[in-house]
Protein backbone atom coordinates (compact mmCIF):
# COMPACT_ATOMS: atom_id res chain seq x y z
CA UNK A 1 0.00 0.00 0.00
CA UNK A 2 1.56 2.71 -1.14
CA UNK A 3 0.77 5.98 1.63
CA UNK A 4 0.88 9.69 0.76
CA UNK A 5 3.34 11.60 2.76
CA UNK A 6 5.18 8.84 4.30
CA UNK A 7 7.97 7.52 2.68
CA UNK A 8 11.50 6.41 3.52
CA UNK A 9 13.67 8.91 2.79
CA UNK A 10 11.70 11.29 5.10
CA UNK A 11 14.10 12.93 7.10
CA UNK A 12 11.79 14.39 9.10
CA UNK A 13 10.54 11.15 10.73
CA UNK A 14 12.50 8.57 12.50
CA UNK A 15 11.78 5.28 10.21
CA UNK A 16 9.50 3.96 13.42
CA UNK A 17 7.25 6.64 12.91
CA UNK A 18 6.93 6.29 9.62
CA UNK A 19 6.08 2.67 10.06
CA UNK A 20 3.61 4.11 13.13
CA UNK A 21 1.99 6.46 10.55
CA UNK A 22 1.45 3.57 8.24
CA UNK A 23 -0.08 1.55 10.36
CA UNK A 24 -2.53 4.54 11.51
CA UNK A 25 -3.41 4.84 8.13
CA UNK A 26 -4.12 1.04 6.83
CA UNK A 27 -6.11 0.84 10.10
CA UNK A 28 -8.35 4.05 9.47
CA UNK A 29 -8.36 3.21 5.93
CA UNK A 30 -10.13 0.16 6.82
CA UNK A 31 -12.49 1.61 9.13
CA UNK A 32 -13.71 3.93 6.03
CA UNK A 33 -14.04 1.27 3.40
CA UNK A 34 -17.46 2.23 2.93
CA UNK A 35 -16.69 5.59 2.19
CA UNK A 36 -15.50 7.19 -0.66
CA UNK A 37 -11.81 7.53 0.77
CA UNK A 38 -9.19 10.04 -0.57
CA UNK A 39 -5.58 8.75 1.18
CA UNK A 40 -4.02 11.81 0.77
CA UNK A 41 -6.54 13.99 2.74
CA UNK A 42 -6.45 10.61 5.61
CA UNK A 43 -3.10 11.22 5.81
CA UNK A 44 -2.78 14.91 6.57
CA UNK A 45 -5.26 14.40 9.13
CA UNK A 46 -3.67 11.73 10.48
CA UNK A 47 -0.20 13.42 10.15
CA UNK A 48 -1.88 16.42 12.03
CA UNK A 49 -2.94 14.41 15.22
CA UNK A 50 0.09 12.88 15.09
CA UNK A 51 2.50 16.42 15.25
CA UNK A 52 -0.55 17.44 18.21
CA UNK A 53 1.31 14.81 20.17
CA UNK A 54 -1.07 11.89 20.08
CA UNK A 55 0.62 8.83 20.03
CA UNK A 56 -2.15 6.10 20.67
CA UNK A 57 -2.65 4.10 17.16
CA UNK A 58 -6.68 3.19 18.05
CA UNK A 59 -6.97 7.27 19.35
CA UNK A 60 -5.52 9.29 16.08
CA UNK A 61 -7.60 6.73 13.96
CA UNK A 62 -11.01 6.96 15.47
CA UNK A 63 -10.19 10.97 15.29
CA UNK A 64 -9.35 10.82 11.53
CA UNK A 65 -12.24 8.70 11.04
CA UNK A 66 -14.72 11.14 12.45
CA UNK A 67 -12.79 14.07 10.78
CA UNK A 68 -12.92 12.20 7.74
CA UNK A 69 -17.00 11.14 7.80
CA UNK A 70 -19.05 12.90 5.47
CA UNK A 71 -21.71 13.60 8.95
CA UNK A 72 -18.99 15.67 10.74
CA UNK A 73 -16.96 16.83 8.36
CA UNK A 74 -18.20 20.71 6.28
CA UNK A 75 -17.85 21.83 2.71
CA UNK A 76 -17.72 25.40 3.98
CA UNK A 77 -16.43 25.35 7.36
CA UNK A 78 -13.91 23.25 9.53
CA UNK A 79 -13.80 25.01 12.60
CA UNK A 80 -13.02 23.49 16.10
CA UNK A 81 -15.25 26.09 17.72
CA UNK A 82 -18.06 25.35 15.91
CA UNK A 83 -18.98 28.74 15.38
CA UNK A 84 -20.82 28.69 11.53
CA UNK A 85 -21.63 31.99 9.40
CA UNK A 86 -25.38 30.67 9.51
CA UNK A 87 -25.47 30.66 13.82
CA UNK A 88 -28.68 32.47 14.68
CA UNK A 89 -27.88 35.99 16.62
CA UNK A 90 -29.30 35.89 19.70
CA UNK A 91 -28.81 39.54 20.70
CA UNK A 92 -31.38 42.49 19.75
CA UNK A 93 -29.85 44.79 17.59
């Protein structure tokens, strides 16, 4: 399987991580096989957890798989806040 981003002459990562960032991916991968699945985008949010300082496989793949789910995931707006353009103002002008 080839995986986006990760490759052995990274000299950023140590060639465990790599093979750690592999792994995270071939296990998320298979958690979204009945999704329509684009690696590269898997892997940045993978690669993003990762550099956060998770380091728990079964953690940074059930986050990239509910990142990665149509249901949570935005066209418009990836915010952690949550705070959309189409919030209803609650204040009386």
């Amino acid at each position: 399987m080839a995986v986006p981003l990760f490759n052995e002459a990274s000299r950023i990562y140590a060639p465990d991580e790599i093979d750690f960032l592999r792994n995270c991916v071939a296990l998320a991968s298979l958690k979204l096989s009945s999704t329509q699945l684009d690696e590269t985008v898997l892997a940045e949010r993978i690669l993003r957890l990762y550099e956060s300082g998770l380091r728990d496989a079964s953690t940074i793949c059930d986050l990239a798989v509910r990142l990665i789910t149509p249901a949570n995931e935005s066209a418009d707006n990836f915010a952690a806040n949550g705070n959309a353009p189409h919030e209803i103002d609650l204040l009386p002008e």
